[in-house]
PDB file of N, CA and C in Angstrom:
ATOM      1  N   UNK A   1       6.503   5.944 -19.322  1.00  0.00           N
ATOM      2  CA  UNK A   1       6.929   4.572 -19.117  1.00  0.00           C
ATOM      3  C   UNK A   1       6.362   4.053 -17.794  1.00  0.00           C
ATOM      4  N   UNK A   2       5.716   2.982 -18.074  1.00  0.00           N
ATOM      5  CA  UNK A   2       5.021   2.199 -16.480  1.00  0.00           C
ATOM      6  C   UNK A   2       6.246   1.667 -15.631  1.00  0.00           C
ATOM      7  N   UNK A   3       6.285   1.474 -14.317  1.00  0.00           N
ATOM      8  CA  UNK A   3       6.745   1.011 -13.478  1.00  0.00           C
ATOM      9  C   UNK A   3       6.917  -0.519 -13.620  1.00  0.00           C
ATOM     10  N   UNK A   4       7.773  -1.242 -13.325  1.00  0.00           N
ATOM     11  CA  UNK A   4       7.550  -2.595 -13.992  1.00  0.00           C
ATOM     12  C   UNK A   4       7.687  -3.079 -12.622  1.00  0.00           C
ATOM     13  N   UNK A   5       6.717  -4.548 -12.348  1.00  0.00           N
ATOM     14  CA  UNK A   5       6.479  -5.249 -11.192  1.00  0.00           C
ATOM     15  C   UNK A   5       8.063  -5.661 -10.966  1.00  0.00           C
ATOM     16  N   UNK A   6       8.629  -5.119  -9.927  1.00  0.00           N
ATOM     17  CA  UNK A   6       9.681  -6.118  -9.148  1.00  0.00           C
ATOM     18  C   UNK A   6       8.995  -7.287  -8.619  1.00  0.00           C
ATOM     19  N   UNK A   7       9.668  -8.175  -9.103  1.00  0.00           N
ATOM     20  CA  UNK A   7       9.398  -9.786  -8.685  1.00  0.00           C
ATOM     21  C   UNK A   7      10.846 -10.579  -8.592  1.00  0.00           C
ATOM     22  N   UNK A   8      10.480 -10.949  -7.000  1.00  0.00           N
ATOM     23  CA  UNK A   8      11.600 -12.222  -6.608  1.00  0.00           C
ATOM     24  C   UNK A   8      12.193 -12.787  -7.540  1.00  0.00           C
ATOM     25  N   UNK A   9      13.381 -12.925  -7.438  1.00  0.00           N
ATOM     26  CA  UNK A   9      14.004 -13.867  -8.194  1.00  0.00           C
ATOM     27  C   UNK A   9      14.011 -14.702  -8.650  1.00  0.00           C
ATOM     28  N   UNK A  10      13.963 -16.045  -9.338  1.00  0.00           N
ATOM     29  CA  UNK A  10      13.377 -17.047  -9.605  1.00  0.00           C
ATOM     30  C   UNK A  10      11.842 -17.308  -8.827  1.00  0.00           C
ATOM     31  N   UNK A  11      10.993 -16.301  -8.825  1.00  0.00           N
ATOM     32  CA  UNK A  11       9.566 -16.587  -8.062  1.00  0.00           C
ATOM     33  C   UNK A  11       8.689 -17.777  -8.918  1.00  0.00           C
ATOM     34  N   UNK A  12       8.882 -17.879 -10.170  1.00  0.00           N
ATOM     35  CA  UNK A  12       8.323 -18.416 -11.126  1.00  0.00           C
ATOM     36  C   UNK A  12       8.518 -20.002 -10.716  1.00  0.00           C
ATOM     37  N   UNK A  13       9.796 -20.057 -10.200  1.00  0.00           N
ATOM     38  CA  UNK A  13      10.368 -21.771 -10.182  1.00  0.00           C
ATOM     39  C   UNK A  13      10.188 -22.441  -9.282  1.00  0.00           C
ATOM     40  N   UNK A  14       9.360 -22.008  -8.165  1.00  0.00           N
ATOM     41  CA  UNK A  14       9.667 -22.354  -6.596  1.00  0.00           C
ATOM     42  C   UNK A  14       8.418 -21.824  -6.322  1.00  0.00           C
ATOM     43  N   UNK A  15       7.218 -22.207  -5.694  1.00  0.00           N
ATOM     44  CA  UNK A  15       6.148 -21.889  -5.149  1.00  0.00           C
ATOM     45  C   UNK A  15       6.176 -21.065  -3.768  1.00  0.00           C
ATOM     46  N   UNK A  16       7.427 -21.666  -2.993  1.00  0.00           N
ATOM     47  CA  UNK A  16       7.393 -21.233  -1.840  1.00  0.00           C
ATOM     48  C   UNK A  16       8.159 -20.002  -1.517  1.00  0.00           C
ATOM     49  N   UNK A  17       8.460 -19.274  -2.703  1.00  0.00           N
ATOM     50  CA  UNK A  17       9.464 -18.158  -2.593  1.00  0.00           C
ATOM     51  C   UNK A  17       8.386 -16.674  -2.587  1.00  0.00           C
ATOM     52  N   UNK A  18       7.230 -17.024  -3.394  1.00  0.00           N
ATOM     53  CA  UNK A  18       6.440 -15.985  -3.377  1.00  0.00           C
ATOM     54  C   UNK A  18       6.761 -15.148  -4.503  1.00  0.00           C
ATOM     55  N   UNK A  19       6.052 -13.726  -5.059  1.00  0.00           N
ATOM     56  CA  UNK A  19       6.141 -12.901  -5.866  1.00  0.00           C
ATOM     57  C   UNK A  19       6.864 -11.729  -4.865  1.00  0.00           C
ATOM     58  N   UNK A  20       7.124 -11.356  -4.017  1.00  0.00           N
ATOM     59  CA  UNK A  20       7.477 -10.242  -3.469  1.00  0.00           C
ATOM     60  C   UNK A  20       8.972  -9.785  -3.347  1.00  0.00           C
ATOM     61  N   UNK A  21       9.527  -9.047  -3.627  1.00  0.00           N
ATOM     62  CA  UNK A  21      11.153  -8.416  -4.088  1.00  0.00           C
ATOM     63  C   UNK A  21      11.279  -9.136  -2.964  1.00  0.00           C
ATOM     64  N   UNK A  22      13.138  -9.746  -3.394  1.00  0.00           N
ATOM     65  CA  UNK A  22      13.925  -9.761  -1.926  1.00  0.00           C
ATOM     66  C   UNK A  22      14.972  -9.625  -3.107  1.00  0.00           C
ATOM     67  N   UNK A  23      16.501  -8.605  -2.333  1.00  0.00           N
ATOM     68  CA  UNK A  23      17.169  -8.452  -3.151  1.00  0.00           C
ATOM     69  C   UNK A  23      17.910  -9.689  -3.269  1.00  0.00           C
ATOM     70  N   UNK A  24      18.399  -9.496  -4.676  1.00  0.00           N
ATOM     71  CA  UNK A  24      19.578 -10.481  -4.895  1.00  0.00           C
ATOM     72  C   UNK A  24      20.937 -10.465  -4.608  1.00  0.00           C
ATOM     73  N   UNK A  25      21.519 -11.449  -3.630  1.00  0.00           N
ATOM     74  CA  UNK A  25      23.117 -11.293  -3.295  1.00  0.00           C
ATOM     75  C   UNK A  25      23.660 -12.505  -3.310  1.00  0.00           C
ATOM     76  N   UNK A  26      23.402 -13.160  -4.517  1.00  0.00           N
ATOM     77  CA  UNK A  26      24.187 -14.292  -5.244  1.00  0.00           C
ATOM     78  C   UNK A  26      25.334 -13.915  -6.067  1.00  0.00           C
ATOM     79  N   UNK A  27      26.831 -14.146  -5.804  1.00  0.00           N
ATOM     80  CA  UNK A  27      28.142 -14.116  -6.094  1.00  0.00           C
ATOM     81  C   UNK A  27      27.401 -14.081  -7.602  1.00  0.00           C
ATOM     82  N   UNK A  28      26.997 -15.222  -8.774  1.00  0.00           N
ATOM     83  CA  UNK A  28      26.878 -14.868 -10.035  1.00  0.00           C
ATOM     84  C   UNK A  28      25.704 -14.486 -10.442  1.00  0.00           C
ATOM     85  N   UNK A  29      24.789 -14.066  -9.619  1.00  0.00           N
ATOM     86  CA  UNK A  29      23.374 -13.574 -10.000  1.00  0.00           C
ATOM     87  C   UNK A  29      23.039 -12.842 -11.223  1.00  0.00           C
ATOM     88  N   UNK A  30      22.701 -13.079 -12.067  1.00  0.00           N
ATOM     89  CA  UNK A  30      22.317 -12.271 -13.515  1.00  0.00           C
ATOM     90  C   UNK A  30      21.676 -10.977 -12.933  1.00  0.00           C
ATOM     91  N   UNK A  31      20.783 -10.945 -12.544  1.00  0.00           N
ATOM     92  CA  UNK A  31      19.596  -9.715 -12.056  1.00  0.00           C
ATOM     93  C   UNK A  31      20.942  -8.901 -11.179  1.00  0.00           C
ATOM     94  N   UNK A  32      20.997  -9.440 -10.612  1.00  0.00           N
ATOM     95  CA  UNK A  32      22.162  -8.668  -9.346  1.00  0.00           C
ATOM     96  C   UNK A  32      23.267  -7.593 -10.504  1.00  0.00           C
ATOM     97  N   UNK A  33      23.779  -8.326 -11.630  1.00  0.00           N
ATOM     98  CA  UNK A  33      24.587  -7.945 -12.670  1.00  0.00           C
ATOM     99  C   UNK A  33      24.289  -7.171 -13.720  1.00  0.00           C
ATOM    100  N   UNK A  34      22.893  -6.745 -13.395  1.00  0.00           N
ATOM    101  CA  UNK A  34      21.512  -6.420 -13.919  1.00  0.00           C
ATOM    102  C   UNK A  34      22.104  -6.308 -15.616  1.00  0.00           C
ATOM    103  N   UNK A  35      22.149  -7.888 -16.125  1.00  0.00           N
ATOM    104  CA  UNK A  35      22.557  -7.913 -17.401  1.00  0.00           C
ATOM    105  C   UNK A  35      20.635  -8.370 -18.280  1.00  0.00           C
ATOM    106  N   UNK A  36      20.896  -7.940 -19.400  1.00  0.00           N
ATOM    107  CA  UNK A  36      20.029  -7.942 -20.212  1.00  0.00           C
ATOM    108  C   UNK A  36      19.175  -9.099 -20.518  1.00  0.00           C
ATOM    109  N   UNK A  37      17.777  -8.699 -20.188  1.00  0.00           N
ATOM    110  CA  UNK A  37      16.856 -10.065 -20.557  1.00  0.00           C
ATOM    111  C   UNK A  37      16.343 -10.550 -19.136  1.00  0.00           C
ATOM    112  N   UNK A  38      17.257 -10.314 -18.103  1.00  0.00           N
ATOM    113  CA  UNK A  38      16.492 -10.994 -16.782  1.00  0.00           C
ATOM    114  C   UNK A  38      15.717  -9.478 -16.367  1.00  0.00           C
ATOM    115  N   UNK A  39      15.010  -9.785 -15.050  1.00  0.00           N
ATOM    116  CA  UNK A  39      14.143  -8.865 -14.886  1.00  0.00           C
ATOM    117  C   UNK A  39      14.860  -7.901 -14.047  1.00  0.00           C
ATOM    118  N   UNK A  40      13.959  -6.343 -13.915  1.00  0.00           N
ATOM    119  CA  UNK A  40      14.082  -5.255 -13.290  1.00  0.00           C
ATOM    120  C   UNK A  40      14.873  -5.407 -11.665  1.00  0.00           C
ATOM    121  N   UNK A  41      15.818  -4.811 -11.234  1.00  0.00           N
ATOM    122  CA  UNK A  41      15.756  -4.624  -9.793  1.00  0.00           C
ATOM    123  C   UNK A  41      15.114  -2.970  -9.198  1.00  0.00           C
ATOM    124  N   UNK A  42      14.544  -2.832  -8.186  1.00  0.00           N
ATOM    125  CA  UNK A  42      13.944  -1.471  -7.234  1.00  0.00           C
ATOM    126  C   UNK A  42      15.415  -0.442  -7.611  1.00  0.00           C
ATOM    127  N   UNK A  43      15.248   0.839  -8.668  1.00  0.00           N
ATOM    128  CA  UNK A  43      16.323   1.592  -8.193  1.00  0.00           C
ATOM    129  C   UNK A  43      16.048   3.503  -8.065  1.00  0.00           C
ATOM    130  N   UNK A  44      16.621   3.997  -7.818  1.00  0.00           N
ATOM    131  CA  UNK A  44      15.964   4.679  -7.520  1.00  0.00           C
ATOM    132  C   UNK A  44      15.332   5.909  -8.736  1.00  0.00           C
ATOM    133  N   UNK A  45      15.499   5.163  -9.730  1.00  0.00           N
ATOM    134  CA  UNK A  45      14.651   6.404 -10.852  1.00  0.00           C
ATOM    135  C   UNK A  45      13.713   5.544 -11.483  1.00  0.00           C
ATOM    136  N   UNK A  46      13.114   4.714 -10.441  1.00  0.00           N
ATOM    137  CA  UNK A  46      11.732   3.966 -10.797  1.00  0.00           C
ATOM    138  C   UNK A  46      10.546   4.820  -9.412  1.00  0.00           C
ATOM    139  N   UNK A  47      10.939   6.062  -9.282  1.00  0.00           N
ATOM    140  CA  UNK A  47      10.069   6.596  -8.290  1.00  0.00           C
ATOM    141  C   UNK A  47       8.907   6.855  -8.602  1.00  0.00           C
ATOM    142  N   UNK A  48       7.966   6.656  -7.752  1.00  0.00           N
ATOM    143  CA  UNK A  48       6.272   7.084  -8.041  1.00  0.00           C
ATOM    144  C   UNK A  48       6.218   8.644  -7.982  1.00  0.00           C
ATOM    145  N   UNK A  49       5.165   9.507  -8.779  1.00  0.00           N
ATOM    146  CA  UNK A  49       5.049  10.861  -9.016  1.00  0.00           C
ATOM    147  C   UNK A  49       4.807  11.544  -7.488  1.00  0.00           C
ATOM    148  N   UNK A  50       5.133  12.408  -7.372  1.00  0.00           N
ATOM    149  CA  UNK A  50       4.779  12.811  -5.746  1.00  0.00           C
ATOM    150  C   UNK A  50       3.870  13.378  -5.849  1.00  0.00           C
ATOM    151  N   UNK A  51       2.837  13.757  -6.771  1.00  0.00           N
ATOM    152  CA  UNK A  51       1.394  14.069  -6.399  1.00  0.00           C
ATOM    153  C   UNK A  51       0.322  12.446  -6.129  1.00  0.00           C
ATOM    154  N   UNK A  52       0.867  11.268  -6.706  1.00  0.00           N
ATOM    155  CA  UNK A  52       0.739  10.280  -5.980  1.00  0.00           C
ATOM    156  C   UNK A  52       1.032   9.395  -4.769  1.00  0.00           C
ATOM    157  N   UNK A  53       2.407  10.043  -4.580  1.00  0.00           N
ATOM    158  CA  UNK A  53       3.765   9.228  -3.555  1.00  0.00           C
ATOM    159  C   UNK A  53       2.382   9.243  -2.032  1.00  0.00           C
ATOM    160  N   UNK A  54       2.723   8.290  -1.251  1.00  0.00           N
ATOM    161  CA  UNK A  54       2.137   8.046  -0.254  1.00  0.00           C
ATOM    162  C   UNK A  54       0.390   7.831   0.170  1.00  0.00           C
ATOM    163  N   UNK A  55      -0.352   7.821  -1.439  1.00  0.00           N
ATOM    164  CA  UNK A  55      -1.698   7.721  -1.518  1.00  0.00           C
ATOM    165  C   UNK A  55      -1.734   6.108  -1.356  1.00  0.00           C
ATOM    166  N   UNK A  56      -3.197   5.703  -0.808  1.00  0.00           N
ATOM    167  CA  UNK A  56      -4.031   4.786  -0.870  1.00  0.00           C
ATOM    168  C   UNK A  56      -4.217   4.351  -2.779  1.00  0.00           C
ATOM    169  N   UNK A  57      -3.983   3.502  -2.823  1.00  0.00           N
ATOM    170  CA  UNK A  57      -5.007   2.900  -4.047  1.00  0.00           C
ATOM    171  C   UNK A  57      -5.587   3.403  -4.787  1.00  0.00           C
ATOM    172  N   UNK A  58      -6.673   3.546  -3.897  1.00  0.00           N
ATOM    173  CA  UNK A  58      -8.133   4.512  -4.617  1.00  0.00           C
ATOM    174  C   UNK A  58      -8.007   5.478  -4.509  1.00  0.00           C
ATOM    175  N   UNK A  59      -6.737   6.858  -4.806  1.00  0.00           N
ATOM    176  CA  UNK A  59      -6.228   7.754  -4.257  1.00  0.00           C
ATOM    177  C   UNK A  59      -6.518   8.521  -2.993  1.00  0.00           C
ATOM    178  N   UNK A  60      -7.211   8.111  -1.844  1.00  0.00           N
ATOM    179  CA  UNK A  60      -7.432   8.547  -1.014  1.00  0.00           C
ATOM    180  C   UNK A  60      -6.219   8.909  -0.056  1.00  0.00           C
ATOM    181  N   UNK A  61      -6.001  10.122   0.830  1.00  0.00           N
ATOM    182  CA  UNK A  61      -4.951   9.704   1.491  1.00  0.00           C
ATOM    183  C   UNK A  61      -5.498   9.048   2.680  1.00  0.00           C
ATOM    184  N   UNK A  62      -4.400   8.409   3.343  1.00  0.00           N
ATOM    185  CA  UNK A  62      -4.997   7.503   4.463  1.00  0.00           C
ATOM    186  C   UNK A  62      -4.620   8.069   5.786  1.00  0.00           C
ATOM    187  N   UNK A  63      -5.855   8.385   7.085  1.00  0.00           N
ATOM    188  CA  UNK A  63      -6.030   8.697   8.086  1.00  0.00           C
ATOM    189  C   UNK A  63      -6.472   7.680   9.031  1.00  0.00           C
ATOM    190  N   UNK A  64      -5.700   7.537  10.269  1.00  0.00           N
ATOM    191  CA  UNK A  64      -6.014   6.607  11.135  1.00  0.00           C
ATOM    192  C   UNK A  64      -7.153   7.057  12.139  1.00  0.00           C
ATOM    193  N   UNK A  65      -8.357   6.110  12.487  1.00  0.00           N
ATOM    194  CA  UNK A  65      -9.248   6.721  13.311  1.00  0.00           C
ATOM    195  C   UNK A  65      -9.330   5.981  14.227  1.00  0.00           C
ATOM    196  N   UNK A  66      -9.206   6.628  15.823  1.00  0.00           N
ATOM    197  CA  UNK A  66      -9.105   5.664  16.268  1.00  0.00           C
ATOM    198  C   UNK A  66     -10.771   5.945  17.504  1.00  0.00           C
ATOM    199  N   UNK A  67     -11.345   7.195  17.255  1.00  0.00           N
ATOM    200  CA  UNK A  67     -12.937   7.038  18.146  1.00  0.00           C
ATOM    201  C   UNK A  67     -13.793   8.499  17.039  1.00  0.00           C
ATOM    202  N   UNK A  68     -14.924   8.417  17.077  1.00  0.00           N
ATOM    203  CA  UNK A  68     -15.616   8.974  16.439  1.00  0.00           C
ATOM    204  C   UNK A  68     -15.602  10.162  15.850  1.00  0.00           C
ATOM    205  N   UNK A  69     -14.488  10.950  17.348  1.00  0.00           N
ATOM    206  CA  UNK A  69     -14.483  12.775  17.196  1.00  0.00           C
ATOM    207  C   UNK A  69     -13.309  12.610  16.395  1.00  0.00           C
ATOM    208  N   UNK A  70     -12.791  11.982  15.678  1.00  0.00           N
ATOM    209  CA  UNK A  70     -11.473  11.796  14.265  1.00  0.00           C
ATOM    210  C   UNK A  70     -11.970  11.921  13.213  1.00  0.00           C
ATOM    211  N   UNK A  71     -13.242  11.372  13.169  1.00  0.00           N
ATOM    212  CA  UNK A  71     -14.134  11.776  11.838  1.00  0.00           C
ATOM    213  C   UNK A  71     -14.266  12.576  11.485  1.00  0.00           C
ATOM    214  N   UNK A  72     -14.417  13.761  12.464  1.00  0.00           N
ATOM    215  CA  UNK A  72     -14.740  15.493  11.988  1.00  0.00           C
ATOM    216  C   UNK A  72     -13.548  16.282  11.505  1.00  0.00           C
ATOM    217  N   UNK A  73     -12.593  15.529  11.521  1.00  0.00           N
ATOM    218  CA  UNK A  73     -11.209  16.330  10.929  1.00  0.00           C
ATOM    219  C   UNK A  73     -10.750  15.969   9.173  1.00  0.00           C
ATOM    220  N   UNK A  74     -11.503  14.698   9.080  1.00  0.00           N
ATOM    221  CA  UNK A  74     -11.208  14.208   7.790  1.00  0.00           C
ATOM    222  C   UNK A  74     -12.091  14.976   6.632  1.00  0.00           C
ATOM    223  N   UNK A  75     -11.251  15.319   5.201  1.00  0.00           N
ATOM    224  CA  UNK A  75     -11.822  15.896   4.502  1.00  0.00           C
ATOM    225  C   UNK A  75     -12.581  14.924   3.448  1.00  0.00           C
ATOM    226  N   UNK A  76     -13.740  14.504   3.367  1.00  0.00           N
ATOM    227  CA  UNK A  76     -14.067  13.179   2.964  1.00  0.00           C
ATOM    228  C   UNK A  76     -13.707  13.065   0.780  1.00  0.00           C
ATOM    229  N   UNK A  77     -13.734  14.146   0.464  1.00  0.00           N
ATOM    230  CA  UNK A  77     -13.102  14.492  -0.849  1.00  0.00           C
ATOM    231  C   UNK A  77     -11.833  13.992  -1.113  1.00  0.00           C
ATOM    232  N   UNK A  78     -10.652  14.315  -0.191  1.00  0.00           N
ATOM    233  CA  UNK A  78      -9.230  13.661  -0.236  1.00  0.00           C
ATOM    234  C   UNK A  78      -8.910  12.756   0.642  1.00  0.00           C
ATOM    235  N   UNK A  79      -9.378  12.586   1.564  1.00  0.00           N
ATOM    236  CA  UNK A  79      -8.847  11.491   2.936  1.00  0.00           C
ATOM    237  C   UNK A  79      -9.937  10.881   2.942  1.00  0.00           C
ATOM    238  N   UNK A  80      -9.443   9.515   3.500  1.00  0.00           N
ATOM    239  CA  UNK A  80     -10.326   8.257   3.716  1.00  0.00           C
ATOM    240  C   UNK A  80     -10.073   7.815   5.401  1.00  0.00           C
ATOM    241  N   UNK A  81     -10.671   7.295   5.889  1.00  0.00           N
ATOM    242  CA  UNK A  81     -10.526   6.908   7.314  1.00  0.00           C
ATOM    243  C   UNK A  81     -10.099   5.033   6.969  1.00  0.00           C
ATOM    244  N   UNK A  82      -8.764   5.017   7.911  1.00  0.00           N
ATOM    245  CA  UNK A  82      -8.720   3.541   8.842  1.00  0.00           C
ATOM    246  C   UNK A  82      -9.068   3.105   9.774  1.00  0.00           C
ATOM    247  N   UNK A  83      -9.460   2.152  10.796  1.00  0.00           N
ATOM    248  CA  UNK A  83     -10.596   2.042  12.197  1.00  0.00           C
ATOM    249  C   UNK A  83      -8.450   1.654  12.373  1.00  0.00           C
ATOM    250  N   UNK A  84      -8.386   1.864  13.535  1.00  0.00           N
ATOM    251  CA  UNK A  84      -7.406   1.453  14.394  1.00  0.00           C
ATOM    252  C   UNK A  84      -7.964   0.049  14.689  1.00  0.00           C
ATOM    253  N   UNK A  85      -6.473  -0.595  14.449  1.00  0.00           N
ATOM    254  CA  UNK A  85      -6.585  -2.287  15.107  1.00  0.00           C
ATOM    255  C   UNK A  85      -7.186  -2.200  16.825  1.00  0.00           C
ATOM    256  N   UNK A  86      -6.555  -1.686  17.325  1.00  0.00           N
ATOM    257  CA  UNK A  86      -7.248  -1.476  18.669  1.00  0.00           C
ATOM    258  C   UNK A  86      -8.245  -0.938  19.108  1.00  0.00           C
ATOM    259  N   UNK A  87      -9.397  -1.257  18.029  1.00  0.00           N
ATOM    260  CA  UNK A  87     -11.237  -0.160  18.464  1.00  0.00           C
ATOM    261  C   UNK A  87     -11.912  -1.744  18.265  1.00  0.00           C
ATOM    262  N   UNK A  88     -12.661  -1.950  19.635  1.00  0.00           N
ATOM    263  CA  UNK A  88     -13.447  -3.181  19.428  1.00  0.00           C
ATOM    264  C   UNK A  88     -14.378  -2.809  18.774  1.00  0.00           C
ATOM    265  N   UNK A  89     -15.623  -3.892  18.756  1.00  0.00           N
ATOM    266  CA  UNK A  89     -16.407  -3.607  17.702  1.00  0.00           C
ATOM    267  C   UNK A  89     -17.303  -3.145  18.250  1.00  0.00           C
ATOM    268  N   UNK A  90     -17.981  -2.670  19.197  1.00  0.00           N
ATOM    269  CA  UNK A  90     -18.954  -1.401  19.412  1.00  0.00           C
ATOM    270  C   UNK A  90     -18.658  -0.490  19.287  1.00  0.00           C
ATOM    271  N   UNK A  91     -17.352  -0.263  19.399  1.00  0.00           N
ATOM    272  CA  UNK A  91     -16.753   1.294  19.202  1.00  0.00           C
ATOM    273  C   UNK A  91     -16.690   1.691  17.617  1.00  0.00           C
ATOM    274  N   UNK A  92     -16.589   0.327  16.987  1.00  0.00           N
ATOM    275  CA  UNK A  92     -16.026   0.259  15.305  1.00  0.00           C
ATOM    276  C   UNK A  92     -17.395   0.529  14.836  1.00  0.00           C
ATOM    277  N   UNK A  93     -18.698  -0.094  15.173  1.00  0.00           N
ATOM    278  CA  UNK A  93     -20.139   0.218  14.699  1.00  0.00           C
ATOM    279  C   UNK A  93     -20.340   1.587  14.858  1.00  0.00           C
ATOM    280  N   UNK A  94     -19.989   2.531  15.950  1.00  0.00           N
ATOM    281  CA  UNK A  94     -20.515   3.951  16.631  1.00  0.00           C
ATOM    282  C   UNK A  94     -19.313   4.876  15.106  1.00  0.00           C
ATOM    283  N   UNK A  95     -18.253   4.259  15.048  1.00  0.00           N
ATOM    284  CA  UNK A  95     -17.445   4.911  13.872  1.00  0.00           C
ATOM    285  C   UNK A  95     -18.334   4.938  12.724  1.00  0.00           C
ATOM    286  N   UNK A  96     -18.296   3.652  12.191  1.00  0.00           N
ATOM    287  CA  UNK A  96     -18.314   3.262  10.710  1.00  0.00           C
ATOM    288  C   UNK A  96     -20.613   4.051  10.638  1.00  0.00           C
ATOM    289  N   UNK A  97     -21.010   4.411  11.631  1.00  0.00           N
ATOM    290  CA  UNK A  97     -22.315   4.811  11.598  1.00  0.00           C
ATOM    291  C   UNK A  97     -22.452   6.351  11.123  1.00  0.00           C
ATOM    292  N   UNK A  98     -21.348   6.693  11.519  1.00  0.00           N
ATOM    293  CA  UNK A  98     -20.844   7.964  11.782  1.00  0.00           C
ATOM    294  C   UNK A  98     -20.259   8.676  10.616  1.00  0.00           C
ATOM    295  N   UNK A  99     -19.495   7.624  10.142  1.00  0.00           N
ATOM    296  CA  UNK A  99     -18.905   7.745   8.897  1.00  0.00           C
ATOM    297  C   UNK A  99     -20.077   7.566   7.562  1.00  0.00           C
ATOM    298  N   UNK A 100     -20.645   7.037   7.940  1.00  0.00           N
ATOM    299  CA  UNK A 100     -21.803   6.553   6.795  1.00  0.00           C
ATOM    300  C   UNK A 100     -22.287   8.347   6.876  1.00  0.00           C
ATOM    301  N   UNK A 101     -22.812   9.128   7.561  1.00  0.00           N
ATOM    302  CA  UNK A 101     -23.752  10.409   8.039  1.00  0.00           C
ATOM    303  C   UNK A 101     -22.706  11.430   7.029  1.00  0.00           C
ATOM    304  N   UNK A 102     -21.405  11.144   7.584  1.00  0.00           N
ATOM    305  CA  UNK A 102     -20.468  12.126   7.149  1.00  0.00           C
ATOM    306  C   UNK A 102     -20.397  11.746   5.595  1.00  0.00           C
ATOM    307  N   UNK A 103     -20.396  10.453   4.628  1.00  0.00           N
ATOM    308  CA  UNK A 103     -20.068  10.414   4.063  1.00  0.00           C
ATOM    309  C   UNK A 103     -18.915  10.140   3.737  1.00  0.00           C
ATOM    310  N   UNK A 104     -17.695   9.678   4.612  1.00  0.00           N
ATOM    311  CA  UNK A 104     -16.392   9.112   4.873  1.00  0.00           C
ATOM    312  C   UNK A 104     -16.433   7.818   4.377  1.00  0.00           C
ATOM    313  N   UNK A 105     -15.371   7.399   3.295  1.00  0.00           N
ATOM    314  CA  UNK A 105     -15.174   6.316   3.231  1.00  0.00           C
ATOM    315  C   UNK A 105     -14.024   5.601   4.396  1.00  0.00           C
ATOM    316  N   UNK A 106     -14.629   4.096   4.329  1.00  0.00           N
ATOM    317  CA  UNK A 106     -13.567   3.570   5.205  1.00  0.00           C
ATOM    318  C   UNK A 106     -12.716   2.390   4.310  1.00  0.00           C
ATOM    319  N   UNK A 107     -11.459   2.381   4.545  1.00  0.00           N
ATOM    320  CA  UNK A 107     -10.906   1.880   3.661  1.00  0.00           C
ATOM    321  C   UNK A 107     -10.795   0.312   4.463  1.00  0.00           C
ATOM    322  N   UNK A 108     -10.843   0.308   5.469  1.00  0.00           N
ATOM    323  CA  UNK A 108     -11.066  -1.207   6.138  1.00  0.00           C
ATOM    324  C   UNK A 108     -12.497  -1.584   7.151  1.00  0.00           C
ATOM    325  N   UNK A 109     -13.616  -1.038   6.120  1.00  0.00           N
ATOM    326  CA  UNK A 109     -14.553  -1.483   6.359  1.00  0.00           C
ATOM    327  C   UNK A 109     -14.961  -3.006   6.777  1.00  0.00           C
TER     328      UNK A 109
END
């Protein structure tokens, strides 16, 4: 059985509410009453498999890099590299050059 998208509450009716869960704590809330026909709420036997739990996307797991000698620890088969928000961009070129040699993907290329 697939995981079914939690979506905001009336997200459909209201532009400015967005698609993203917020729980429901409306006194007659249907979903809240989780009666039949309205949509899913987050509980906890909607869990992701734990040979997936905490992967990237593209199943990579995700490693933060924050200067070049981080590269040599990553296994480029299972882990993917992130550049740290705080690496300007000469430092981010000397990475992502580095990473190209190694064969490291970067997931915020």
């Amino acid at each position: 059985m697939r995981k079914p998208k939690f979506r905001r509450q009336e997200w459909h009716r209201y532009k400015k509410l967005g698609k993203k869960w917020r729980k429901t704590r409306g006194k007659t809330s249907k979903t809240r009453r989780y009666e039949g026909r309205k949509p899913a709420m987050p509980t906890v036997g909607y869990c992701s498999p734990k040979a997936t739990k905490g992967l990237h996307p593209s199943g990579y797991r995700d490693v933060l890099v924050c200067n070049a000698k981080d590269l040599e620890t990553i296994d480029p088969e299972k882990e993917a590299g992130r550049i740290s928000s705080t690496v300007g961009l000469r430092k981010r070129e000397i990475i992502l050059n580095k990473a190209r040699e190694l064969k490291i993907k970067i997931l915020n290329e």
